[in-house]
C-alpha atoms as a PDB file:
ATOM      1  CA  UNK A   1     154.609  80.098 -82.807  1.00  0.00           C
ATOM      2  CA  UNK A   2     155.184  77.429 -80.104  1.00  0.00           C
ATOM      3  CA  UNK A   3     159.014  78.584 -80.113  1.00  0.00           C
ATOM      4  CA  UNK A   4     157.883  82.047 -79.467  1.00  0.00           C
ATOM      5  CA  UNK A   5     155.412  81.192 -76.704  1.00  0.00           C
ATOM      6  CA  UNK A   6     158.111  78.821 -75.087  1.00  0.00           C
ATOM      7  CA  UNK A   7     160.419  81.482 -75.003  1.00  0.00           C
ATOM      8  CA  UNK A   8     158.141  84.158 -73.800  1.00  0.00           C
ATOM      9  CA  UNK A   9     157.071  81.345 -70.783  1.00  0.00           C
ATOM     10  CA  UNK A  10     161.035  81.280 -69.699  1.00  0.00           C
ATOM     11  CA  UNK A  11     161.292  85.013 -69.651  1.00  0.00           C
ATOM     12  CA  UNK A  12     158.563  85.016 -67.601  1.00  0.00           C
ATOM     13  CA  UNK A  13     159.711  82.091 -65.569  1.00  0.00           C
ATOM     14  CA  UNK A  14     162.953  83.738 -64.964  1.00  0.00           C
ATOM     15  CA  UNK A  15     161.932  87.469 -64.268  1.00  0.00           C
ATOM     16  CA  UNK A  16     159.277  85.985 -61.769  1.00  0.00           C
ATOM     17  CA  UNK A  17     161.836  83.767 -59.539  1.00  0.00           C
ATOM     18  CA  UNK A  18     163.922  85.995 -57.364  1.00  0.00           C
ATOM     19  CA  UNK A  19     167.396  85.007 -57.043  1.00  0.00           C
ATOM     20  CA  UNK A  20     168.870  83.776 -53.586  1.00  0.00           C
ATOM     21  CA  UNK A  21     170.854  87.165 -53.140  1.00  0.00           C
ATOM     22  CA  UNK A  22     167.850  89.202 -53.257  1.00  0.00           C
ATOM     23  CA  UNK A  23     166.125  87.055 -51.019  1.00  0.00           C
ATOM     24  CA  UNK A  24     168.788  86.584 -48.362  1.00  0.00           C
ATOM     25  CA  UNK A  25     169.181  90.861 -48.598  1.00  0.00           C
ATOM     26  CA  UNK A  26     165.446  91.444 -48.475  1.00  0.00           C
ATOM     27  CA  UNK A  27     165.190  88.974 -45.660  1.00  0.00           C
ATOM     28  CA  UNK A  28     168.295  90.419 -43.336  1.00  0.00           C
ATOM     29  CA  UNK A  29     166.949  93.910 -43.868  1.00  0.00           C
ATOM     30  CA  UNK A  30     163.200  93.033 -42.857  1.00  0.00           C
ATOM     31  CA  UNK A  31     164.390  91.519 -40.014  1.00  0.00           C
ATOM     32  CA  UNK A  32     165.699  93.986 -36.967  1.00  0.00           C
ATOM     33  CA  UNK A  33     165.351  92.172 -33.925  1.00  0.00           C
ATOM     34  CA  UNK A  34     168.342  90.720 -32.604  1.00  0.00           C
ATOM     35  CA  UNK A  35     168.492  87.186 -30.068  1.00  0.00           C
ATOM     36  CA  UNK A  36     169.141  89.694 -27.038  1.00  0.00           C
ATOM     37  CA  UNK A  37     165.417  91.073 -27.870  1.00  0.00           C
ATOM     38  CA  UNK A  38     164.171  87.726 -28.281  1.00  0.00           C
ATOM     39  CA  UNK A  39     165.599  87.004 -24.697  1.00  0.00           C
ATOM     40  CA  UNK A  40     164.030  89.979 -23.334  1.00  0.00           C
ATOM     41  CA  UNK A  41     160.820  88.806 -24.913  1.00  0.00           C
ATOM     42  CA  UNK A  42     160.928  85.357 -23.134  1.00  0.00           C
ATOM     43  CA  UNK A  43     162.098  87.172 -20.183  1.00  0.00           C
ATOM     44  CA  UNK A  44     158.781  89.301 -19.988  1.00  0.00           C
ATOM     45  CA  UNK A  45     156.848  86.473 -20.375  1.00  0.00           C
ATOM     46  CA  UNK A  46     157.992  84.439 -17.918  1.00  0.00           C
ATOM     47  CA  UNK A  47     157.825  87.018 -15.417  1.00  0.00           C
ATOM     48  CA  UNK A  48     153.964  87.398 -16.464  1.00  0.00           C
ATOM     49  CA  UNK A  49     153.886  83.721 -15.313  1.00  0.00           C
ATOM     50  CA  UNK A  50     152.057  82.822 -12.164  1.00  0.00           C
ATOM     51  CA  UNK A  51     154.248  79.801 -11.706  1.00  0.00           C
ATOM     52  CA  UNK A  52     157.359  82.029 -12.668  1.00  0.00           C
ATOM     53  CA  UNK A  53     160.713  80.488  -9.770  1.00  0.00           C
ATOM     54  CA  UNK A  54     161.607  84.350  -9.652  1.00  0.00           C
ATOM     55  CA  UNK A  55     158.222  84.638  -7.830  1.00  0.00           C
ATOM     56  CA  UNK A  56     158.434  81.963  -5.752  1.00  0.00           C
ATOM     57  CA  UNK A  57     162.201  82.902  -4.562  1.00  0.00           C
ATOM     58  CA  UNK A  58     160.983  86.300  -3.503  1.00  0.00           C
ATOM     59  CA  UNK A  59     158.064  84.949  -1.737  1.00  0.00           C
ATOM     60  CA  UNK A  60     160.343  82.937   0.289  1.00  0.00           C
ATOM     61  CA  UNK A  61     163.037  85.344   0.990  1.00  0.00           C
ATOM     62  CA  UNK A  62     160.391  87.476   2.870  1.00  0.00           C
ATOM     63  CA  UNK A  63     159.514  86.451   6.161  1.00  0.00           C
ATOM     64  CA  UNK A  64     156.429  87.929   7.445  1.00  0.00           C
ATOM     65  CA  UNK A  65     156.090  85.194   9.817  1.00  0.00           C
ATOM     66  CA  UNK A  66     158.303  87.419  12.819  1.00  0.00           C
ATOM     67  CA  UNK A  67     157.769  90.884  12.298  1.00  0.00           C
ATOM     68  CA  UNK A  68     160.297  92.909  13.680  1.00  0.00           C
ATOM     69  CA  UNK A  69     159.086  95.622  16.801  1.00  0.00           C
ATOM     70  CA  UNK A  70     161.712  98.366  17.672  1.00  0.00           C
ATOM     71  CA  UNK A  71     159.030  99.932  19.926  1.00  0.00           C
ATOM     72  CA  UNK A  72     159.056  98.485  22.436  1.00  0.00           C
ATOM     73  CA  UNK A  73     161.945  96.697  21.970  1.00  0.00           C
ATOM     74  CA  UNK A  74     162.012  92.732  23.148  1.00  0.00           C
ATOM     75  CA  UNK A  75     165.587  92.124  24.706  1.00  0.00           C
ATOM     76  CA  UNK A  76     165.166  88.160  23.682  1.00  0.00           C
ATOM     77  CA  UNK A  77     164.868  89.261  20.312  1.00  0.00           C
ATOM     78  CA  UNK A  78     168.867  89.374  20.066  1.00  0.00           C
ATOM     79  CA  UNK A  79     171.450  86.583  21.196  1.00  0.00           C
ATOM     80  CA  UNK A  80     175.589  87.209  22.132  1.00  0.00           C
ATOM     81  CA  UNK A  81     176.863  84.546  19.935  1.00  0.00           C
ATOM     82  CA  UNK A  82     180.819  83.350  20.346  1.00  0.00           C
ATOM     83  CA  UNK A  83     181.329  80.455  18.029  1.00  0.00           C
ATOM     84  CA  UNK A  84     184.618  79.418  19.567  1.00  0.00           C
ATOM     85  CA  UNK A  85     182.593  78.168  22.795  1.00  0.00           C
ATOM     86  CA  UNK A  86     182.173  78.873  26.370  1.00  0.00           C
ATOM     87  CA  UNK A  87     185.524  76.943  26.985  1.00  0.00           C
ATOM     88  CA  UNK A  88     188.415  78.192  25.254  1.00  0.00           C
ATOM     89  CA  UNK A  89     192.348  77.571  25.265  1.00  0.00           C
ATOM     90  CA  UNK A  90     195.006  80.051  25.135  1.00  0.00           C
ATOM     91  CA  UNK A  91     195.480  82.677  22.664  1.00  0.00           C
ATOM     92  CA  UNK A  92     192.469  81.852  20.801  1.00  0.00           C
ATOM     93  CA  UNK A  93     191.153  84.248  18.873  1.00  0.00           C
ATOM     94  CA  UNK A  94     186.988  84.998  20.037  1.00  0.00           C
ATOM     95  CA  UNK A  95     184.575  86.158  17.112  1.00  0.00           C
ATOM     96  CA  UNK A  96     182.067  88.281  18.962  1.00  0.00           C
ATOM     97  CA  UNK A  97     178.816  88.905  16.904  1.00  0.00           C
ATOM     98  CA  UNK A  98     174.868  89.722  17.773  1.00  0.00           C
ATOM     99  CA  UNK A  99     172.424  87.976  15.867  1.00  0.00           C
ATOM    100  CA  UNK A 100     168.567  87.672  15.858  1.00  0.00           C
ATOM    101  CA  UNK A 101     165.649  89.251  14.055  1.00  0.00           C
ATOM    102  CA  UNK A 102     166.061  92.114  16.921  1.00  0.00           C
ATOM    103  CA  UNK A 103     169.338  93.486  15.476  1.00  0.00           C
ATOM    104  CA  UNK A 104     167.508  95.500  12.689  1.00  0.00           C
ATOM    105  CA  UNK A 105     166.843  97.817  15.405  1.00  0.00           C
ATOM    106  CA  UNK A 106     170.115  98.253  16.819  1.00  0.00           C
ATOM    107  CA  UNK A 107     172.019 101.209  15.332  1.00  0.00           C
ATOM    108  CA  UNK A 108     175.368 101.009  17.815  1.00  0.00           C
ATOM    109  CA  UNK A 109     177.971  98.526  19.555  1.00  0.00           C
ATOM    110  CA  UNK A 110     180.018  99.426  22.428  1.00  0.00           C
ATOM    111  CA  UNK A 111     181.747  95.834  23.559  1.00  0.00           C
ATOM    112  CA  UNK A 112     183.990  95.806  27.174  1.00  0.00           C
ATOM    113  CA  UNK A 113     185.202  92.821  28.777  1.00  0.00           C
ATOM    114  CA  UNK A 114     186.673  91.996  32.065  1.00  0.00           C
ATOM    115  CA  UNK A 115     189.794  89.851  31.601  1.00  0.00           C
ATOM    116  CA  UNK A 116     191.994  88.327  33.502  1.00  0.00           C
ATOM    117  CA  UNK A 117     194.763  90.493  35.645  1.00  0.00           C
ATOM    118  CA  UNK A 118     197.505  90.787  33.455  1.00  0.00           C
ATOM    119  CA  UNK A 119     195.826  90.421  30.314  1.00  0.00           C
ATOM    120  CA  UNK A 120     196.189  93.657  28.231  1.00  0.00           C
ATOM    121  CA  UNK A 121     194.097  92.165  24.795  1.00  0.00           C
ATOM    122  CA  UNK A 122     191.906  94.727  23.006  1.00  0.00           C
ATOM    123  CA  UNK A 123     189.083  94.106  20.551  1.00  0.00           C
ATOM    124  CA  UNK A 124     189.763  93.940  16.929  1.00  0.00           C
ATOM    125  CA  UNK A 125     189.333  96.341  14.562  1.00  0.00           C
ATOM    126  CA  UNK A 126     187.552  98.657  18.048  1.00  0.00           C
ATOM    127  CA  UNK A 127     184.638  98.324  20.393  1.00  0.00           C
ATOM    128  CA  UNK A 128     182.666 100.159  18.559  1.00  0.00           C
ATOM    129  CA  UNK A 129     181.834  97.495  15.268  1.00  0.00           C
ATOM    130  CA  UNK A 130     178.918  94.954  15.629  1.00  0.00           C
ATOM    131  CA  UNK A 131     181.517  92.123  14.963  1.00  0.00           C
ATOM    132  CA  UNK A 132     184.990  92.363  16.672  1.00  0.00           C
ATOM    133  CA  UNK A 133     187.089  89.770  17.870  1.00  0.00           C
ATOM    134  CA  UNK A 134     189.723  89.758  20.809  1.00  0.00           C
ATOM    135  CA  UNK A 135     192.309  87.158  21.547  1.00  0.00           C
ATOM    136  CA  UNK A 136     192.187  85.409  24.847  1.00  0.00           C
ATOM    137  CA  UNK A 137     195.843  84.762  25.490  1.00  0.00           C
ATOM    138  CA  UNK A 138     196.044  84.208  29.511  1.00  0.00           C
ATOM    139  CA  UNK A 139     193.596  81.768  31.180  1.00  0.00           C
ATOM    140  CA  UNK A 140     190.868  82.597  33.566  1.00  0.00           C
ATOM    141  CA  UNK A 141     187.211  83.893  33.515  1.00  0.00           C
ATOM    142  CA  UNK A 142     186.469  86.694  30.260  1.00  0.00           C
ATOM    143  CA  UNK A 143     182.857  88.554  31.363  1.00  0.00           C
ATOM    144  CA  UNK A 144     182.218  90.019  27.539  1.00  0.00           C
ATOM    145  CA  UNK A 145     179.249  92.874  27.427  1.00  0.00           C
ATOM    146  CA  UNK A 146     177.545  94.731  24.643  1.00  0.00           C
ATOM    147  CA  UNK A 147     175.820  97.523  24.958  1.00  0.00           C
ATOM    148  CA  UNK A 148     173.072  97.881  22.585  1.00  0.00           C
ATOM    149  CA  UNK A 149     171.390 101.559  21.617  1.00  0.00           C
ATOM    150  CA  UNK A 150     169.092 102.378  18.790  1.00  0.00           C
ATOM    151  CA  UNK A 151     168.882 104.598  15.577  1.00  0.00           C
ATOM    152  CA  UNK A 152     168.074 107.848  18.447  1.00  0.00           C
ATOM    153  CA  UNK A 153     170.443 106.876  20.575  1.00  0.00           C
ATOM    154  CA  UNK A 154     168.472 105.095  22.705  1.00  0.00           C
ATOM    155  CA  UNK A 155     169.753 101.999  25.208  1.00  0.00           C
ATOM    156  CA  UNK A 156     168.282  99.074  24.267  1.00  0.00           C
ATOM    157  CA  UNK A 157     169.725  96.167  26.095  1.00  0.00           C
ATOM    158  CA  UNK A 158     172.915  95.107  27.330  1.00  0.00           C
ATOM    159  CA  UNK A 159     174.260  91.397  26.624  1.00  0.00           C
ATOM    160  CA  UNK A 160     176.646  89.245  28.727  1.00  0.00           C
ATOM    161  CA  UNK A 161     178.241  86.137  28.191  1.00  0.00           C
ATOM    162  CA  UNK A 162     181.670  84.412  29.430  1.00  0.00           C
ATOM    163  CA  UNK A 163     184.135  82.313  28.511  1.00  0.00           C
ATOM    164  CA  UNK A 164     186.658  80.573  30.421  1.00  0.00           C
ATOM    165  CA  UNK A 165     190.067  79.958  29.150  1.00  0.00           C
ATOM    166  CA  UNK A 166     192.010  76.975  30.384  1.00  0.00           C
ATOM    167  CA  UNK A 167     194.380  74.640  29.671  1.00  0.00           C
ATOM    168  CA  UNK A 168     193.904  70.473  29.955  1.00  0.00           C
ATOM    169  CA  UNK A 169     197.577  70.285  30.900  1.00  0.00           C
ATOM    170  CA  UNK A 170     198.932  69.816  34.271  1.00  0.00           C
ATOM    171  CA  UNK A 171     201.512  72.149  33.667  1.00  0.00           C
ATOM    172  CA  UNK A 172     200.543  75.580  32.325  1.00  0.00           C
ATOM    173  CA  UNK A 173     203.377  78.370  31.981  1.00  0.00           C
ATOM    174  CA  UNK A 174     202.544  82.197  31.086  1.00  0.00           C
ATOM    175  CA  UNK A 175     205.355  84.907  30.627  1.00  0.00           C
ATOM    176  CA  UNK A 176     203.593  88.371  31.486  1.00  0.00           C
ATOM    177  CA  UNK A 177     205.487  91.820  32.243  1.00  0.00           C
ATOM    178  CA  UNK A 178     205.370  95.286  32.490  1.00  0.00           C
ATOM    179  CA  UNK A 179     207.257  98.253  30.858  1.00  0.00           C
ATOM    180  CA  UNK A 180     207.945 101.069  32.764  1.00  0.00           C
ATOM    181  CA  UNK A 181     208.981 102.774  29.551  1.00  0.00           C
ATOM    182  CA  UNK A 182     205.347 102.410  27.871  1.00  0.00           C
ATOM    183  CA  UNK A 183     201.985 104.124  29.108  1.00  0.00           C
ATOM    184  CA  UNK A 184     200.328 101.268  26.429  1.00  0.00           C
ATOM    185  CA  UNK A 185     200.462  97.521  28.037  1.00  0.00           C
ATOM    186  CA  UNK A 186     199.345  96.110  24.531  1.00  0.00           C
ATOM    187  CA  UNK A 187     202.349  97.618  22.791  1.00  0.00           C
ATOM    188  CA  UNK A 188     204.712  95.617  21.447  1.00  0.00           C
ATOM    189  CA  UNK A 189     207.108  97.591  19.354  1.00  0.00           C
ATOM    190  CA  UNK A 190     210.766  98.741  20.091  1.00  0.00           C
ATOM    191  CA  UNK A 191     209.444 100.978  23.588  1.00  0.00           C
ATOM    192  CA  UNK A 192     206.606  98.123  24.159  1.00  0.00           C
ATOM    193  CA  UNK A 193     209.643  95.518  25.252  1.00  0.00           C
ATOM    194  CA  UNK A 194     209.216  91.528  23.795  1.00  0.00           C
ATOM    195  CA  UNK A 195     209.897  88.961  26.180  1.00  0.00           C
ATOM    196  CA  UNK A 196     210.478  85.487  25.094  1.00  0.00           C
ATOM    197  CA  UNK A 197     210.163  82.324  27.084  1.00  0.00           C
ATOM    198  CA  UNK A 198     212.172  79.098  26.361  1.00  0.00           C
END
């Protein structure tokens, strides 16, 4: 009888344990989420978080301290910036830009300049982008102006600022001509002629 009983006990033993492979299966198929769902869990509860850094980065990337007005709009609201300076040498290429919390309002550019006789330079890619640049390449006095207008066409300031171009030397030489063949001053292909000075 106690054979019986002990053999009855391991049959039971046995048929109650379930074997790794059944638990490993049972366990891969119960479980569905993946670790991109688990991020997206986190994710949603951080964002839930007062104290979340997203939250405090957008907080600070909003001013609200300046609010822009387009109307009426306040002329000291935008600035003519050149980096290069108000002194410049020759052939040095001027970044022209507008900056200030005004500019949100501006919805067209139209640059001119008065150069120097004999300088032919034009601005760079037109005069119609808010950033173009133009290469001073003969010294004396460069009176740059933008004319501002807003989104209805409106004029809404114009900007001035000059730079001089000079040289520290005592002797300066510049090689200028005309081409009688060319209606374009600035053109320098085979009709456009191409001096050289040695």
């Amino acid at each position: 009888m106690k054979h019986v009983f002990c053999i009855a006990f391991a049959l039971a033993a046995c048929v109650g344990t379930p074997s790794p492979i059944s638990l490993s299966t049972d366990a891969d198929a119960a479980d569905t989420s993946r670790p991109e769902d688990t991020a997206d869990a986190d994710l949603t509860s951080d964002t839930h978080d007062d104290a979340s850094p997203l939250d405090t980065d957008t907080s600070e990337a909003i001013d609200t301290s300046a609010p822009v007005t387009c109307n009426p709009f306040d002329p000291s609201s935008v600035t003519l910036v050149i980096p290069e300076g108000d002194e410049v040498l020759p052939q040095t290429f001027l970044r022209l830009s507008v900056t200030g919390s005004g500019t949100a309002c501006v919805a067209g550019y139209r640059w001119s300049v008065d150069q120097p006789a004999g300088s032919v330079s034009t601005f760079i890619p037109s005069s119609l982008v808010p950033s173009p640049a133009l290469e001073a390449n003969i010294i004396g006095d460069y009176t740059f102006r933008v004319e501002l207008t807003g989104p209805e066409g409106q004029r809404l300031v114009t900007l001035t600022k000059e730079v001089l171009v000079t040289v520290p030397a005592a002797l300066h030489v510049e090689l200028i001509w005309n081409t009688p063949t060319t209606s374009d001053a600035s053109d320098t292909g085979p009709t456009g002629g191409n001096l050289d000075l040695h």
